[in-house]
N, C-alpha and C. Protein backbone atom coordinates (compact mmCIF):
# COMPACT_ATOMS: atom_id res chain seq x y z
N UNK A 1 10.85 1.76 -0.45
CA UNK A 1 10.81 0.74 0.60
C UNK A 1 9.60 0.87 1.52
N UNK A 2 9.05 2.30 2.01
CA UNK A 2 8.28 2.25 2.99
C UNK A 2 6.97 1.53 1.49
N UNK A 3 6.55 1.73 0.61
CA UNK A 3 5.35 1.12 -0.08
C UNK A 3 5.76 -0.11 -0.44
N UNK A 4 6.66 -0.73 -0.59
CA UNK A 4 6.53 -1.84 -0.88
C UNK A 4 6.47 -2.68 0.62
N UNK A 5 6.87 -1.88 1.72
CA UNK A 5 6.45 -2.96 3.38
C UNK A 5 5.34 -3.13 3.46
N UNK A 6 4.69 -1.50 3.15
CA UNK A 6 3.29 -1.16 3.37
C UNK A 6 2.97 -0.35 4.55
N UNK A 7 3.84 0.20 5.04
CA UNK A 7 4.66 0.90 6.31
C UNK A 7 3.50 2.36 6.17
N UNK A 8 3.54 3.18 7.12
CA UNK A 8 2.65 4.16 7.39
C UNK A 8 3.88 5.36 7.84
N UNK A 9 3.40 6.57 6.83
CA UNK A 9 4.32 7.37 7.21
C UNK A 9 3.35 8.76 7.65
N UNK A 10 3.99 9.45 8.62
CA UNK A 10 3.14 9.94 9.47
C UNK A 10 3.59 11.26 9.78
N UNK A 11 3.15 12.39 10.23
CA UNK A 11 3.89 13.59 10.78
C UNK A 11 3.08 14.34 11.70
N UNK A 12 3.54 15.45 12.37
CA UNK A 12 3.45 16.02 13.33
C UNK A 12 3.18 17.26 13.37
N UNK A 13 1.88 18.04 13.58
CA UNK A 13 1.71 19.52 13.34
C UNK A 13 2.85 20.26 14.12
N UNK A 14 3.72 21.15 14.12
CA UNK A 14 4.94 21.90 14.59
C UNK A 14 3.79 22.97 15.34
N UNK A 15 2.88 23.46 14.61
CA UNK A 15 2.23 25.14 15.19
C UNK A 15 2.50 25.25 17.05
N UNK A 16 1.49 24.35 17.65
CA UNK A 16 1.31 24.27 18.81
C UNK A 16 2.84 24.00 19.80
N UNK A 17 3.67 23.51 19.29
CA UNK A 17 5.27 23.54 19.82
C UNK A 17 6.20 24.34 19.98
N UNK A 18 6.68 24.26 21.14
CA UNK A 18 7.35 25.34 20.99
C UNK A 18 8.85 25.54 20.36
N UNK A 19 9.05 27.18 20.17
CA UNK A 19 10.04 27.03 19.02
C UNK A 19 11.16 27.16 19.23
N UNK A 20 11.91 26.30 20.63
CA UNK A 20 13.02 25.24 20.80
C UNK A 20 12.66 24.15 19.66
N UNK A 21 11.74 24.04 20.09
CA UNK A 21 11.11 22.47 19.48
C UNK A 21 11.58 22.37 17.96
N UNK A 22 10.88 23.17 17.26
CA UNK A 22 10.87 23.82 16.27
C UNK A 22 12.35 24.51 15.05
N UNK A 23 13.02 25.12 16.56
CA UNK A 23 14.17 25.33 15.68
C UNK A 23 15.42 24.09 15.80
N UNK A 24 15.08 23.08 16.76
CA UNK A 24 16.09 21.41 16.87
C UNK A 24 15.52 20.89 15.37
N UNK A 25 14.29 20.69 14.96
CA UNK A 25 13.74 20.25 14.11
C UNK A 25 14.04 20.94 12.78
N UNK A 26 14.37 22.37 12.45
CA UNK A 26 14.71 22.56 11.45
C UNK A 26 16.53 22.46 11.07
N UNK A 27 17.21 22.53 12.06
CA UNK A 27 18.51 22.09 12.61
C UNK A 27 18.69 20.98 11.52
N UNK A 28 17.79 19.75 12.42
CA UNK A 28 18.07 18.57 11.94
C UNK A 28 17.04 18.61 10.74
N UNK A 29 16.79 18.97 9.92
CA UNK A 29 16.02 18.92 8.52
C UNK A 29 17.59 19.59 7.79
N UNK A 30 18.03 20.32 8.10
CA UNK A 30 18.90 20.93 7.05
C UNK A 30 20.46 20.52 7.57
N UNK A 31 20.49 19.34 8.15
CA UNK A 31 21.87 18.41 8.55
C UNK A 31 21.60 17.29 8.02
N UNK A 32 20.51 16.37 8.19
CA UNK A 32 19.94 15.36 7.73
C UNK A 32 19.21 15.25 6.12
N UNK A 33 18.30 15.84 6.14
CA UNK A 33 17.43 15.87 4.56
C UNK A 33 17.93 16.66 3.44
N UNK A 34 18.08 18.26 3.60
CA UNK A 34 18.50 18.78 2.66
C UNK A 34 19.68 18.45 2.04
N UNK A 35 20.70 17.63 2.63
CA UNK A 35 22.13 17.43 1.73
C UNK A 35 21.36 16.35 0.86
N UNK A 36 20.54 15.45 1.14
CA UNK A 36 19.78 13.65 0.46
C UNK A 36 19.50 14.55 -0.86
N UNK A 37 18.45 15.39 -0.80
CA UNK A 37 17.45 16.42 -1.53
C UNK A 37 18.86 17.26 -2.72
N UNK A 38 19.80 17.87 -2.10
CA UNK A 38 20.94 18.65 -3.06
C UNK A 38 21.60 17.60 -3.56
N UNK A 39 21.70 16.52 -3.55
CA UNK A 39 22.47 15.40 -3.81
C UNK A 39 21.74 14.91 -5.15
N UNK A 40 20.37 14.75 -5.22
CA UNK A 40 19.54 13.81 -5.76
C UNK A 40 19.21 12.45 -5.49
N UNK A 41 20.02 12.10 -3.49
CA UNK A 41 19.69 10.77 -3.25
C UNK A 41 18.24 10.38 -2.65
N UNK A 42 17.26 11.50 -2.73
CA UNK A 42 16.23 11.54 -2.32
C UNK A 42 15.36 12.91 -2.72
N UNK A 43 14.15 11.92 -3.24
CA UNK A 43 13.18 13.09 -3.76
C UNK A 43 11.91 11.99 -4.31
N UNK A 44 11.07 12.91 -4.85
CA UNK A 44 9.98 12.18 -5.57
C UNK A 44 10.33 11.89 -7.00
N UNK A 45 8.89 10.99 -7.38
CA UNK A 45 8.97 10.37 -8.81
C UNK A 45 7.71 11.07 -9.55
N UNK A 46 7.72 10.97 -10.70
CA UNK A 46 6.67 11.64 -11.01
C UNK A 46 6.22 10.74 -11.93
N UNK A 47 4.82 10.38 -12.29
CA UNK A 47 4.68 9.57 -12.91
C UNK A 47 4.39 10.15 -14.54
N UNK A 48 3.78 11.20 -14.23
CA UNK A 48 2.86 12.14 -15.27
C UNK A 48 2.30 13.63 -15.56
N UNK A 49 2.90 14.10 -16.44
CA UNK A 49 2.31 15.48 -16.07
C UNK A 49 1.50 15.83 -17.29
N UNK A 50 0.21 16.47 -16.86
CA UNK A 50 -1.14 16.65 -17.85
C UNK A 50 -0.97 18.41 -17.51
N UNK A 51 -1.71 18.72 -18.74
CA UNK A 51 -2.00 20.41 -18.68
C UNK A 51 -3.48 20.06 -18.04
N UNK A 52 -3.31 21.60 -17.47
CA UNK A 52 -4.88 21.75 -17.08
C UNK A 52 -6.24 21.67 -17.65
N UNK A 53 -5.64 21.78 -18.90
CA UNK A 53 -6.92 21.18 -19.74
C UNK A 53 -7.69 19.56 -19.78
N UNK A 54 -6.33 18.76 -19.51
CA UNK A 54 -6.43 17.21 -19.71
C UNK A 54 -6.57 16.79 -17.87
N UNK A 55 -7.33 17.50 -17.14
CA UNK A 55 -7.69 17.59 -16.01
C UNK A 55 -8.30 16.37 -15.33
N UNK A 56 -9.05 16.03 -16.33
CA UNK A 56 -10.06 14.81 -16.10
C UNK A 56 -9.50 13.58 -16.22
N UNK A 57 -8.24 13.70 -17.37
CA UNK A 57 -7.66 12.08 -17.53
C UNK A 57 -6.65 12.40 -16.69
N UNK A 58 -6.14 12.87 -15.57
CA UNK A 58 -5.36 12.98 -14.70
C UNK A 58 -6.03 12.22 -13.60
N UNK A 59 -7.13 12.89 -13.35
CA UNK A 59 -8.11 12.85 -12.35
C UNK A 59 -8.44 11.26 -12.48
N UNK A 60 -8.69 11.09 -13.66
CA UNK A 60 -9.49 9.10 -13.94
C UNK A 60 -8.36 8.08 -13.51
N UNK A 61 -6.79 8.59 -14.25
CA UNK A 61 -5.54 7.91 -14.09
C UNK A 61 -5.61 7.85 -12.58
N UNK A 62 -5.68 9.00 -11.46
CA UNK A 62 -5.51 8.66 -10.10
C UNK A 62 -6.57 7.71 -9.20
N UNK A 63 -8.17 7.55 -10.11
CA UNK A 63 -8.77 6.95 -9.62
C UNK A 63 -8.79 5.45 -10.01
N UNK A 64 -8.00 5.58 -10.56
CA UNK A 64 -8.25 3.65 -11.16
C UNK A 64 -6.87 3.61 -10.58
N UNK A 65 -5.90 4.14 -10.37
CA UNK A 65 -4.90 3.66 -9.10
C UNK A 65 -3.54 3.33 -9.80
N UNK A 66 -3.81 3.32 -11.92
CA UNK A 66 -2.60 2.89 -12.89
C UNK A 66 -1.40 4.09 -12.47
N UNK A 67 -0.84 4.18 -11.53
CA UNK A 67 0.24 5.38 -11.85
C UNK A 67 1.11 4.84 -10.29
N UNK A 68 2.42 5.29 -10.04
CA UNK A 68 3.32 4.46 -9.49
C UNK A 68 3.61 6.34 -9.42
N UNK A 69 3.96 7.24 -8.37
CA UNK A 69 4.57 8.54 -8.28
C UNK A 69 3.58 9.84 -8.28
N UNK A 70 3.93 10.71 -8.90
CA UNK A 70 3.14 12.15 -8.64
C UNK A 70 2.48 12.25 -9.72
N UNK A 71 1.25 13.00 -9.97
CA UNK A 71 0.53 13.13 -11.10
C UNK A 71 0.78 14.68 -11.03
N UNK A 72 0.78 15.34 -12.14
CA UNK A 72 0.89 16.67 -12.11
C UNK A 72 0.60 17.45 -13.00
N UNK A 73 -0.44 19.11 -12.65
CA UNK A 73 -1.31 19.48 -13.73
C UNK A 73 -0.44 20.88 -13.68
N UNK A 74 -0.39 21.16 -14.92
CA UNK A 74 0.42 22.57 -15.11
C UNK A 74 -0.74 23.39 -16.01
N UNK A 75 -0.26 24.85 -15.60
CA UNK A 75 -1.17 25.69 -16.56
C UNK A 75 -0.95 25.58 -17.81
């Protein structure tokens, strides 16, 4: 949904905060996200996975823009 609005998703360096801040925020990461994530109602897509050898047609696939998810190079 956020790519098909065209919506901007954004985040927040934690370092400089302090770690009240920090530990509300991981609180709510593991009340909120991690059950979505153990569930499988949320996660990534992958579009493709190339060995490290096939480096370059990974690399060309991400520049001409044909791929919809994660590209991914394994040893």
């Amino acid at each position: 949904p956020i790519k098909l609005k065209r919506l901007t998703f954004t985040g927040s360096p934690l370092r400089s905060r302090p770690s009240t801040f920090k530990s509300r925020v991981a609180a709510d990461l593991a009340k909120r996200v991690w059950p979505l994530l153990s569930k499988g109602d949320m996660g990534t897509h992958t579009h493709s996975v190339f060995s490290f050898e096939k480096a370059a047609a990974a690399h060309q696939m991400m520049e001409d823009g044909a791929h919809r998810g994660k590209i991914i190079l394994t040893p």
